[in-house]
C-alpha atoms as a PDB file:
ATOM      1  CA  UNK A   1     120.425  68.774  81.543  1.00  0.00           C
ATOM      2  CA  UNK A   2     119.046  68.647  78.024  1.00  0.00           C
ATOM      3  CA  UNK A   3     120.882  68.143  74.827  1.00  0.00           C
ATOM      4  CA  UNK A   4     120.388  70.802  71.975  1.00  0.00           C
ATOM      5  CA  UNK A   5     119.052  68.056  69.402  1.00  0.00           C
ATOM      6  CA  UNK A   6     121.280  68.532  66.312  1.00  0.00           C
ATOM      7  CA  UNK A   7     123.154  71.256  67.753  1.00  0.00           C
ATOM      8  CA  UNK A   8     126.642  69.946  68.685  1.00  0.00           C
ATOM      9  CA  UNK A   9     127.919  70.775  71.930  1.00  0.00           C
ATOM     10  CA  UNK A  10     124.440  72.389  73.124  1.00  0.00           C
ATOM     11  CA  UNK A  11     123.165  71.696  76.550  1.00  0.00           C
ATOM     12  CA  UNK A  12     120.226  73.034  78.078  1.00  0.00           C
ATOM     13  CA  UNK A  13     119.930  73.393  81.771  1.00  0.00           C
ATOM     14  CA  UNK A  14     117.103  73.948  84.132  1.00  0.00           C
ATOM     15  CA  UNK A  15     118.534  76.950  86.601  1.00  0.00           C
ATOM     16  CA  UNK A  16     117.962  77.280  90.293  1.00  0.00           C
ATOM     17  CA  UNK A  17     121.760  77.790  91.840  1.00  0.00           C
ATOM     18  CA  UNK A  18     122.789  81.440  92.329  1.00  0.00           C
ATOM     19  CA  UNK A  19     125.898  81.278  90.682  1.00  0.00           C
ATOM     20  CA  UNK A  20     124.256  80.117  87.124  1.00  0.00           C
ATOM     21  CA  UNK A  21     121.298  82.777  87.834  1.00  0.00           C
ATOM     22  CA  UNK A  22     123.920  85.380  87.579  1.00  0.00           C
ATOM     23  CA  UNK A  23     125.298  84.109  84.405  1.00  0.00           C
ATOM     24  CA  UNK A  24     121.620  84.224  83.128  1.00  0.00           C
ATOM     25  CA  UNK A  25     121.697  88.029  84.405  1.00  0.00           C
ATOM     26  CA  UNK A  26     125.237  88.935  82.731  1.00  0.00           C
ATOM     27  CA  UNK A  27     124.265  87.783  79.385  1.00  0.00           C
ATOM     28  CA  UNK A  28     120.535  89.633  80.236  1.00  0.00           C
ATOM     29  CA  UNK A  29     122.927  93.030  81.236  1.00  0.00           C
ATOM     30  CA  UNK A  30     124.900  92.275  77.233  1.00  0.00           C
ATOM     31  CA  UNK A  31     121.630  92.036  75.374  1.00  0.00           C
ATOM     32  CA  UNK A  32     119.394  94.850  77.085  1.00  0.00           C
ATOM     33  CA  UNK A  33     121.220  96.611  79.427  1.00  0.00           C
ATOM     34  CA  UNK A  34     120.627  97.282  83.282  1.00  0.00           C
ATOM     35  CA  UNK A  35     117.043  98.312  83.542  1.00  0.00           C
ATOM     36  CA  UNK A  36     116.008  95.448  81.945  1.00  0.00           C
ATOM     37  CA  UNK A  37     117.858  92.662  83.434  1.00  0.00           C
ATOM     38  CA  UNK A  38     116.161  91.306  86.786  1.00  0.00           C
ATOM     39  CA  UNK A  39     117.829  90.838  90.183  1.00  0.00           C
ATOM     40  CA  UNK A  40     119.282  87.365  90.847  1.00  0.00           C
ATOM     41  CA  UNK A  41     116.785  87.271  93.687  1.00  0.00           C
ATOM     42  CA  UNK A  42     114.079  87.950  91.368  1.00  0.00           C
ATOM     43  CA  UNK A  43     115.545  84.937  88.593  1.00  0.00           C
ATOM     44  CA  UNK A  44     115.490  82.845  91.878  1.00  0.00           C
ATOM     45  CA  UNK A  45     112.352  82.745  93.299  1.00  0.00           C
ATOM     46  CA  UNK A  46     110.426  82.573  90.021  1.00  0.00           C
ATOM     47  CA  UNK A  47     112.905  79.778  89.214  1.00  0.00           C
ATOM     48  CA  UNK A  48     112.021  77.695  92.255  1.00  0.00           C
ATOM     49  CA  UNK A  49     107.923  78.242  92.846  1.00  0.00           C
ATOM     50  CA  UNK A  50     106.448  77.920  89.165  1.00  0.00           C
ATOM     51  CA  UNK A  51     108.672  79.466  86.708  1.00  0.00           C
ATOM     52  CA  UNK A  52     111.125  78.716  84.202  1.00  0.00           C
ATOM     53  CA  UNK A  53     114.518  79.590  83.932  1.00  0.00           C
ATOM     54  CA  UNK A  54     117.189  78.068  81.497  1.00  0.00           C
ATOM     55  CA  UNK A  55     120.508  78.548  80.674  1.00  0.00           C
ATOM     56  CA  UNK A  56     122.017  77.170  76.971  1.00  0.00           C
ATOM     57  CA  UNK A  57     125.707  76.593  77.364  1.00  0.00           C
ATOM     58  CA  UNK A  58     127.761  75.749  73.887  1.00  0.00           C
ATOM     59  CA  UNK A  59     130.498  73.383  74.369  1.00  0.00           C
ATOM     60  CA  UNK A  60     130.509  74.795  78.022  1.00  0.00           C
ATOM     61  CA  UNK A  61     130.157  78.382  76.690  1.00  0.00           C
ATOM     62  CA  UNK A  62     127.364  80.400  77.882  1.00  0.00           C
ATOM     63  CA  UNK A  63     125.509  81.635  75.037  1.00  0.00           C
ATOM     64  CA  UNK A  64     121.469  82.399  75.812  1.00  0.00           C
ATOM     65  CA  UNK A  65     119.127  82.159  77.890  1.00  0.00           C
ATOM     66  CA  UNK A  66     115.114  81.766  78.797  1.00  0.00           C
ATOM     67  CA  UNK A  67     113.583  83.125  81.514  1.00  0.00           C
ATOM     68  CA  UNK A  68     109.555  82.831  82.051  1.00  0.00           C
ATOM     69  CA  UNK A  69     107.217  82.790  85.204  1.00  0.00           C
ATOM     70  CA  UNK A  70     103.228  82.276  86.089  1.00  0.00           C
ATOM     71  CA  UNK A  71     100.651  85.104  85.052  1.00  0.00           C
ATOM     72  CA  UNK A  72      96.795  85.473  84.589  1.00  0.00           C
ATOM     73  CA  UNK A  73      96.175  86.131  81.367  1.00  0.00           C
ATOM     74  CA  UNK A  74      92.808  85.887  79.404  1.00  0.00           C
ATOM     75  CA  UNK A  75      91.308  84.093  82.071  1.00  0.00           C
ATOM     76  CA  UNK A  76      94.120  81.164  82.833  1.00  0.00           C
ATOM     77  CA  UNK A  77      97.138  80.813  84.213  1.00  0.00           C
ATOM     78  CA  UNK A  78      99.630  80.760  81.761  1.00  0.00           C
ATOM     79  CA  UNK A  79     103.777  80.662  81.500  1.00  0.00           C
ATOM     80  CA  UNK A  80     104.682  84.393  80.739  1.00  0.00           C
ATOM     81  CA  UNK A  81     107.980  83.848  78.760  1.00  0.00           C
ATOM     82  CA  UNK A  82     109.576  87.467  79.980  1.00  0.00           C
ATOM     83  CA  UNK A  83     113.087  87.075  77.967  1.00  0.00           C
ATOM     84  CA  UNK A  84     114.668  84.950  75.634  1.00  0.00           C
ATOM     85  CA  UNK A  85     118.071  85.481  74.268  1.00  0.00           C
ATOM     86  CA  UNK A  86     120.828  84.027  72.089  1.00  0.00           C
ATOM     87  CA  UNK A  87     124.057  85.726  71.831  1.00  0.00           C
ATOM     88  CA  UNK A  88     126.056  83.678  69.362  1.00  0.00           C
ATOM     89  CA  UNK A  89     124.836  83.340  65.970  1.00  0.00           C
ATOM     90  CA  UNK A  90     121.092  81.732  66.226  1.00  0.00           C
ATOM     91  CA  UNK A  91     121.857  78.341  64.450  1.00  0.00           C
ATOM     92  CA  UNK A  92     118.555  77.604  65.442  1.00  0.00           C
ATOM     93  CA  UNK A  93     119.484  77.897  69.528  1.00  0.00           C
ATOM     94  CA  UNK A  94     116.419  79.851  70.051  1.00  0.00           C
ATOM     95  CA  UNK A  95     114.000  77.621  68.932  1.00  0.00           C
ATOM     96  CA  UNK A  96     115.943  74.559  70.823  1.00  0.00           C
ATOM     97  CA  UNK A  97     115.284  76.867  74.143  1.00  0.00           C
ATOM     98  CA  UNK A  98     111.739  77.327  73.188  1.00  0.00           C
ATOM     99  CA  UNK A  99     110.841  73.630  72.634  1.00  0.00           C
ATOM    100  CA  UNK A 100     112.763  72.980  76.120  1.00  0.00           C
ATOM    101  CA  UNK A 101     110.987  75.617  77.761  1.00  0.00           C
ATOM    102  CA  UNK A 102     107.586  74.097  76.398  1.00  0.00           C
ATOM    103  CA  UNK A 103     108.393  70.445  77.194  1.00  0.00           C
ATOM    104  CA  UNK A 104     108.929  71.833  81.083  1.00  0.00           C
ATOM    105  CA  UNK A 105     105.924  74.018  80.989  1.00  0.00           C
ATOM    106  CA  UNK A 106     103.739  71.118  80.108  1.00  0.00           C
ATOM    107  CA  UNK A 107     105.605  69.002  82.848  1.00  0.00           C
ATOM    108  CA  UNK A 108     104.719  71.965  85.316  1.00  0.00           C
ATOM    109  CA  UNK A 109     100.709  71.844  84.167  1.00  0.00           C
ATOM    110  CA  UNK A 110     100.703  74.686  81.865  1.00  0.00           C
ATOM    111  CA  UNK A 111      98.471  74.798  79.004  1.00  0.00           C
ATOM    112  CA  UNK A 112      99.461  77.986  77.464  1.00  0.00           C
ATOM    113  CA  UNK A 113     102.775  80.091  76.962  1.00  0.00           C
ATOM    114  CA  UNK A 114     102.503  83.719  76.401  1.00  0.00           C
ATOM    115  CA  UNK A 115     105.226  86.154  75.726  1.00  0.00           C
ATOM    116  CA  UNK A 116     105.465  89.664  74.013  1.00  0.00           C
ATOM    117  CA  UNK A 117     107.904  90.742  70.941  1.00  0.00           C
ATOM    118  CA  UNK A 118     108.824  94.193  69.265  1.00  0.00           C
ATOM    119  CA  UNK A 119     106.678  94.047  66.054  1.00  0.00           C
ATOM    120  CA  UNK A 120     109.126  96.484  64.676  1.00  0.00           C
ATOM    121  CA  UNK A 121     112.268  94.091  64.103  1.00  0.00           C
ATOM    122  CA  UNK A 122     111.845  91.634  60.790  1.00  0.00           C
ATOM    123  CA  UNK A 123     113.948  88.745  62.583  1.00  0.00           C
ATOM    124  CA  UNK A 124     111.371  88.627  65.438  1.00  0.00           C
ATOM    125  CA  UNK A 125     108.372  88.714  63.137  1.00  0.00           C
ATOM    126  CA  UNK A 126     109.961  85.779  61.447  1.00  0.00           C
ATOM    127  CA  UNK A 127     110.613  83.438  63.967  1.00  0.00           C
ATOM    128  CA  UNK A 128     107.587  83.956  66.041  1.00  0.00           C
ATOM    129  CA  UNK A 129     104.824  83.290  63.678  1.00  0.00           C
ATOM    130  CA  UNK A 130     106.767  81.610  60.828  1.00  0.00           C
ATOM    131  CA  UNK A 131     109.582  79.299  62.933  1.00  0.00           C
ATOM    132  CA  UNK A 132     107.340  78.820  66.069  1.00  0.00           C
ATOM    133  CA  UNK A 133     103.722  79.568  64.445  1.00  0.00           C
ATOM    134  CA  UNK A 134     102.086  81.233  67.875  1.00  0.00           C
ATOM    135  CA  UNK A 135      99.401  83.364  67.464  1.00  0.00           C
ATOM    136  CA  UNK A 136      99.302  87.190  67.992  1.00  0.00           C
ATOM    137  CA  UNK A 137      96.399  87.943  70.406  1.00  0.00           C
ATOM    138  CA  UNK A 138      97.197  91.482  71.213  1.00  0.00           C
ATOM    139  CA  UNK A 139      99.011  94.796  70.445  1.00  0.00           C
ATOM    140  CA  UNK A 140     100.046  96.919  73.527  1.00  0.00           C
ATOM    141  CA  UNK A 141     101.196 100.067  72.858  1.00  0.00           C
ATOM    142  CA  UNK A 142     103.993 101.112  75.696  1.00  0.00           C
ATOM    143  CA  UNK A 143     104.088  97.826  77.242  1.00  0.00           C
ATOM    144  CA  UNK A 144     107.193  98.468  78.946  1.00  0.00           C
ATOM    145  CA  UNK A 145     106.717 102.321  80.010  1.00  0.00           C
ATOM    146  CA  UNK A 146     107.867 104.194  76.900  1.00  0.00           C
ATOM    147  CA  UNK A 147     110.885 104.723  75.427  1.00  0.00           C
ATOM    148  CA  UNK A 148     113.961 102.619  76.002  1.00  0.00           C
ATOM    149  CA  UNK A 149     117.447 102.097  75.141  1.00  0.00           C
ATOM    150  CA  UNK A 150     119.873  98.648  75.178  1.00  0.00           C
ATOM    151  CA  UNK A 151     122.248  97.233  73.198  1.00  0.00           C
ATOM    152  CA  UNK A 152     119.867  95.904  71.030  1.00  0.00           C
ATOM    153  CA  UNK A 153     119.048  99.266  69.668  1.00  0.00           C
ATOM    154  CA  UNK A 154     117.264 102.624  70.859  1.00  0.00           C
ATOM    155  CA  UNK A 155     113.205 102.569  70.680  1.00  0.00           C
ATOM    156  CA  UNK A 156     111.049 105.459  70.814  1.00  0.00           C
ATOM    157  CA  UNK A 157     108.653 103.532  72.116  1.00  0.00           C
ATOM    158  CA  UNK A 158     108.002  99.587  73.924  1.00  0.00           C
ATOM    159  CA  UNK A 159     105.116  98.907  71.563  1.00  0.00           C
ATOM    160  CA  UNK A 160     104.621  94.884  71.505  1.00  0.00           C
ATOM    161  CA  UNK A 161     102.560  91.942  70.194  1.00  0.00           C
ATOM    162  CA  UNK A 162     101.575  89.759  72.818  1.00  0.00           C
ATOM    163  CA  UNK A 163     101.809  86.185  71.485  1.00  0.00           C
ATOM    164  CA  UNK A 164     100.415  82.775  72.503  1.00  0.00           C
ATOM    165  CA  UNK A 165     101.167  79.169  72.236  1.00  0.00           C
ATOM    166  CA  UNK A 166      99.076  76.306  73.240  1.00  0.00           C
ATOM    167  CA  UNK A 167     101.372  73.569  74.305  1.00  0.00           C
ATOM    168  CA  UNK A 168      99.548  70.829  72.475  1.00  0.00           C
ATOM    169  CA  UNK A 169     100.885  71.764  69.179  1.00  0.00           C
ATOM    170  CA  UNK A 170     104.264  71.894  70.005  1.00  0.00           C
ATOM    171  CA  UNK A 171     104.243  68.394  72.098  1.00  0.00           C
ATOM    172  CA  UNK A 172     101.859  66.506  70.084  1.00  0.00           C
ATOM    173  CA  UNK A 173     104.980  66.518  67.111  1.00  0.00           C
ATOM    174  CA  UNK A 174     107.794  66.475  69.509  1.00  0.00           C
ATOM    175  CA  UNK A 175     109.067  69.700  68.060  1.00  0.00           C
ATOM    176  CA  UNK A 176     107.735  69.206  64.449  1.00  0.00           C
ATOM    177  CA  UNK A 177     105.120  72.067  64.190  1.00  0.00           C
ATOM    178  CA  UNK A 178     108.127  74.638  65.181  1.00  0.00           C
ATOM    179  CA  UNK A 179     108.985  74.577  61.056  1.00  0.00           C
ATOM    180  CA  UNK A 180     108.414  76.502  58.260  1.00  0.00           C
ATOM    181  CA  UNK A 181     105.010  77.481  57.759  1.00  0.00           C
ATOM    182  CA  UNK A 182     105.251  78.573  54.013  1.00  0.00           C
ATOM    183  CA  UNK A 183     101.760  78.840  53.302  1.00  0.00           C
ATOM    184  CA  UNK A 184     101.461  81.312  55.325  1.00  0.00           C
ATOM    185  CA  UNK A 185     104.762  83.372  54.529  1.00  0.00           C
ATOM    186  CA  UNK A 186     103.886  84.240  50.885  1.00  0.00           C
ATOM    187  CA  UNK A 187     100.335  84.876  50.176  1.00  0.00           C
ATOM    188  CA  UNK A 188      99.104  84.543  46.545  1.00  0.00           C
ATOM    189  CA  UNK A 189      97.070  87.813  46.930  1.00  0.00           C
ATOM    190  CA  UNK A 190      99.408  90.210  47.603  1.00  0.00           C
ATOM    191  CA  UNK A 191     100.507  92.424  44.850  1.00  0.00           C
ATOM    192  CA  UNK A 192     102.401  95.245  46.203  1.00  0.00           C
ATOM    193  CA  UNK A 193     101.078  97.776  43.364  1.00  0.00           C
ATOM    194  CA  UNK A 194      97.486  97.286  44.378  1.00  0.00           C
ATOM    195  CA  UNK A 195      96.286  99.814  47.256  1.00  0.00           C
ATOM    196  CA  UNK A 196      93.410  97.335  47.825  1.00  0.00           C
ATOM    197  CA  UNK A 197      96.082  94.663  49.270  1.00  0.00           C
ATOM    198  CA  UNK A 198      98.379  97.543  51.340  1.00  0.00           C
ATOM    199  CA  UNK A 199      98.068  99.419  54.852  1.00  0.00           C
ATOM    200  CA  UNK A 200     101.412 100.566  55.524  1.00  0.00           C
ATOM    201  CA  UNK A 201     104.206 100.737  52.994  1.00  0.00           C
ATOM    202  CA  UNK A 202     108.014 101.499  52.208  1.00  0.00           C
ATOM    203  CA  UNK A 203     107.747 104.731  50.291  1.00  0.00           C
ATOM    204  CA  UNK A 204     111.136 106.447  49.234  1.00  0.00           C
ATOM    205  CA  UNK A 205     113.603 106.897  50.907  1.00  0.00           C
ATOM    206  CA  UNK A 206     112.576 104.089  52.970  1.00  0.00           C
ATOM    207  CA  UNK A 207     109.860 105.985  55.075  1.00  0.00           C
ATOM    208  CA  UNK A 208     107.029 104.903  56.247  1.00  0.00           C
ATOM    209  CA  UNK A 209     103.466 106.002  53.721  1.00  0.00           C
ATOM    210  CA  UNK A 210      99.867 105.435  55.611  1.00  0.00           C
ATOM    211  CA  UNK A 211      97.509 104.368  52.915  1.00  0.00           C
ATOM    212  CA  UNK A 212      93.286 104.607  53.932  1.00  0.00           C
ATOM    213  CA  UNK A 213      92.282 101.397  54.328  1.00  0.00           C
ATOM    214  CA  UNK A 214      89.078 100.093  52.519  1.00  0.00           C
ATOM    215  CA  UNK A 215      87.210  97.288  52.084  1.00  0.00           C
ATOM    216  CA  UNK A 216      87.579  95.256  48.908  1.00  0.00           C
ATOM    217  CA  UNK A 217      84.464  95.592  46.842  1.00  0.00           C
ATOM    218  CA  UNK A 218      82.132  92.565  46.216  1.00  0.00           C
ATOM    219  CA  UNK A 219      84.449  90.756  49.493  1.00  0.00           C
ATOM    220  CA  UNK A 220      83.087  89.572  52.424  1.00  0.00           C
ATOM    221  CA  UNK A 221      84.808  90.808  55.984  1.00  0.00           C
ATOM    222  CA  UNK A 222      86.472  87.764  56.227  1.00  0.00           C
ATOM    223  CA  UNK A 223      87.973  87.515  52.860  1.00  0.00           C
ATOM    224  CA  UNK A 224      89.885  91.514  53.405  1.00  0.00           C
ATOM    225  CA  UNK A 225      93.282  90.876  53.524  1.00  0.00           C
ATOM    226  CA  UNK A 226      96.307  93.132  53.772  1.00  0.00           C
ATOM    227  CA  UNK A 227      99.806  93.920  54.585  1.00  0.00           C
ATOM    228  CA  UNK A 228     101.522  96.202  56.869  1.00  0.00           C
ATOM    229  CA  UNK A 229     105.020  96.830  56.164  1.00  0.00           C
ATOM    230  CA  UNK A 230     107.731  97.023  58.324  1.00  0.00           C
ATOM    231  CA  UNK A 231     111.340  98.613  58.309  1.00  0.00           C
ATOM    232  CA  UNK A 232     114.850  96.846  57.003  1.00  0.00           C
ATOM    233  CA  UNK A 233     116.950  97.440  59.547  1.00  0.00           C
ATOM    234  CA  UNK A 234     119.608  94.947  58.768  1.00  0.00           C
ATOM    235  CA  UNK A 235     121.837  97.262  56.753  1.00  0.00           C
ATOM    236  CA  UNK A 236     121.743 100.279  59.804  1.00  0.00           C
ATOM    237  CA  UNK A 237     124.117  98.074  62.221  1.00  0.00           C
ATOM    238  CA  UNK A 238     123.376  98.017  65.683  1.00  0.00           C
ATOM    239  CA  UNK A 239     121.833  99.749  67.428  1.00  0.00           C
ATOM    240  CA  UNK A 240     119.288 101.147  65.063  1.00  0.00           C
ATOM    241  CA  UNK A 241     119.244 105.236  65.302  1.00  0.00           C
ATOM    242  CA  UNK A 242     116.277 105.980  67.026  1.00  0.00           C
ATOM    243  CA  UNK A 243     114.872 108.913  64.425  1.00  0.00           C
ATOM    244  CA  UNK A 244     115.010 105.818  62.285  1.00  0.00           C
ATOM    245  CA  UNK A 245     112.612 103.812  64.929  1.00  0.00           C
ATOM    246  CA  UNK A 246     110.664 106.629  65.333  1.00  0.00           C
ATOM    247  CA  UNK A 247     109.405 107.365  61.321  1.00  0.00           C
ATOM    248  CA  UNK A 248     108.102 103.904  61.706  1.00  0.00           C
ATOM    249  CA  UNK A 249     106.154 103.940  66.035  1.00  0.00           C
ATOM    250  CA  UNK A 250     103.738 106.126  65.195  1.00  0.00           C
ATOM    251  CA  UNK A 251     102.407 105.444  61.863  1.00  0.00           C
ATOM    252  CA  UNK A 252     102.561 101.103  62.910  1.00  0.00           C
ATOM    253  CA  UNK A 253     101.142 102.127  66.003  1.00  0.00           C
ATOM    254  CA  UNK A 254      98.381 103.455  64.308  1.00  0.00           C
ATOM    255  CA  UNK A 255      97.754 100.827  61.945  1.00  0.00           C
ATOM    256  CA  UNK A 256      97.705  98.273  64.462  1.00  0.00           C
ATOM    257  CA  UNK A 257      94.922 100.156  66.801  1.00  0.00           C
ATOM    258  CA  UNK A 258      93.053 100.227  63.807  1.00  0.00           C
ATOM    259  CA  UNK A 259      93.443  96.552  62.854  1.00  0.00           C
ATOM    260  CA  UNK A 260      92.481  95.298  66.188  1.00  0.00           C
ATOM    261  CA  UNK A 261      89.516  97.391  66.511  1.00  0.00           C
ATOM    262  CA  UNK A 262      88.136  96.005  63.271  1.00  0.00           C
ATOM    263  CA  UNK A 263      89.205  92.398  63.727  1.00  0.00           C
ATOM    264  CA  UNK A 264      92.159  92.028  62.149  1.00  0.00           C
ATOM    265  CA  UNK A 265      95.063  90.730  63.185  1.00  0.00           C
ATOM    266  CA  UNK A 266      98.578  89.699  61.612  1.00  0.00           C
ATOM    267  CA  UNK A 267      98.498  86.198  60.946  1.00  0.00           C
ATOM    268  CA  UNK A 268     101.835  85.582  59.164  1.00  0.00           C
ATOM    269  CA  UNK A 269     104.498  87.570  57.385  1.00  0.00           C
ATOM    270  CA  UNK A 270     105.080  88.278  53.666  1.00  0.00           C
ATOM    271  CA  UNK A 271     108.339  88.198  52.373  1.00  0.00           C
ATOM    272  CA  UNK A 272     110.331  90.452  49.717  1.00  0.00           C
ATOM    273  CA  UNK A 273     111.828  88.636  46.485  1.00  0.00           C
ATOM    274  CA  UNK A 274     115.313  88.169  48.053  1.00  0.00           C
ATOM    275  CA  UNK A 275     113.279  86.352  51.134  1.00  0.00           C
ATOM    276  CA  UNK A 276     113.613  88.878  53.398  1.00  0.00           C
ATOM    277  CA  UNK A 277     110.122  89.769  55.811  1.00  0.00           C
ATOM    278  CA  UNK A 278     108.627  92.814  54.271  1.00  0.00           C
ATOM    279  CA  UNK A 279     105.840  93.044  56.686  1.00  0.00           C
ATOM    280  CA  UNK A 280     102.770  91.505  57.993  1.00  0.00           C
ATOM    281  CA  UNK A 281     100.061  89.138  56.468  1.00  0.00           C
ATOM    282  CA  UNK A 282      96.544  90.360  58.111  1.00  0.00           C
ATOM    283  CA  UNK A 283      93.701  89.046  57.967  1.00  0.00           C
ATOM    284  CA  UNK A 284      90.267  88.901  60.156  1.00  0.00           C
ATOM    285  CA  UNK A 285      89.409  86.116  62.583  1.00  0.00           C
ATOM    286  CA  UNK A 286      92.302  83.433  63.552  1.00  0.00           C
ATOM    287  CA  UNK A 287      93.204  80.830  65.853  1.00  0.00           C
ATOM    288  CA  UNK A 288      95.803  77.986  65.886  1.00  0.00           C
END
């Protein structure tokens, strides 16, 4: 058992029994539906030989979950961290799973966690790389097989960032490096006016507008930096209409390829003036 820090009435448990590894499945079933939630026999064996699985209970209630197991991935064994999910209102439950899920992985030998997010959805982009500061190694278009739909909202496509944490950072602070990482949430250089400075922006309406990107005169490569925009879905309600998803797949999709093939990669996020994410910070060459 673990106690959720600040969080009153959170506990944190390390899952092996069969009746708790269906709870983790039910509240898998409420956030993405049936063909994303595993069997229990699946939960089980990964819990027992090398994975991770955790259940958060608030004051007895269950209200998320992690779920993780071993994969080879850029040539080491890391912990793949396949789900995460809070039902209740965050209240920073997410990030309390995380850190628990990191103090276990280093217990089990791990030196890495991976995991994969929808680059498409503001409130992942924020607490990835601004709340838990990993570092986005890939972009995968169709990760998952195509399109798919869950509570969570209908996607034209499964396009993801694949993410990575190295478990020093996290340990070395006891939790302190999963904060706010401000400098790198409002870059001085952006100026949303100047085509120089933007890839993909909100155009009218809302939609999506590709802009040609080109080097800044007189920079060097690694001084080009820019921002991709992404989509406000928080006034659209749940789940988001998928011809609303879909203005935004292709065009991000084809930024991203782009980006990746020239070096870039999204290194933070940059916010609107009410504090909301806007989009992505990128920028060539980085590590944490």
């Amino acid at each position: 058992m673990f106690a959720g820090g600040e969080i009153e009435g959170l506990e944190i448990y390390e899952v092996r029994a069969g009746d708790e590894l269906e709870v983790i499945r039910g509240l898998a079933l409420k956030t993405w539906g049936e063909g994303a939630a595993d069997s229990v026999a699946t939960l089980m064996i990964h819990a027992r030989y090398g994975g991770v699985v955790l259940l958060a209970r608030l004051h007895g209630v269950p209200v998320g979950f992690s779920y993780a197991f071993p994969v080879y991935y850029r040539e080491e064994f890391v912990l793949w961290s396949h789900e995460t999910a809070v039902l209740e209102p965050d209240r920073h439950i997410g990030r309390t799973l995380k850190l628990r899920q990191f103090e276990i992985a280093s217990r089990l030998g791990y030196a890495t966690i991976a995991w994969t997010f929808d680059p498409l959805i503001a409130r992942n982009a924020y607490f990835n790389l601004v709340v838990l500061g990993a570092t986005v190694t890939d972009f995968v278009p169709d990760a998952y097989s195509g399109p798919v739909d869950s509570p969570a909202g209908s996607t034209p496509t499964t396009d993801r960032f694949i993410v990575t944490y190295r478990l020093g950072n996290a340990l070395s602070n006891r939790g302190a490096s999963l904060g706010m990482h401000a400098e790198r949430t409002v870059p001085r250089w952006w100026d949303g006016d100047d085509p120089r400075t933007v890839w993909l922006l909100q155009g009218d309406g809302e939609a999506p507008v590709l802009k040609r990107l080109r080097d800044e005169e007189g920079a060097g490569k690694n001084e080009l930096e820019l921002c991709v925009a992404i989509p406000d879905f928080s006034g659209l309600g749940r789940p988001v209409p998928a011809a609303v998803r879909a203005q935004w797949s292709l065009p991000f999709r084809t930024v991203m390829l782009d980006a990746f093939t020239r070096g870039l990669r999204p290194v933070g996020v940059v916010r609107r003036s009410d504090g909301s994410v806007h989009g992505y910070h990128m920028r060539y060459g980085h590590s944490n």
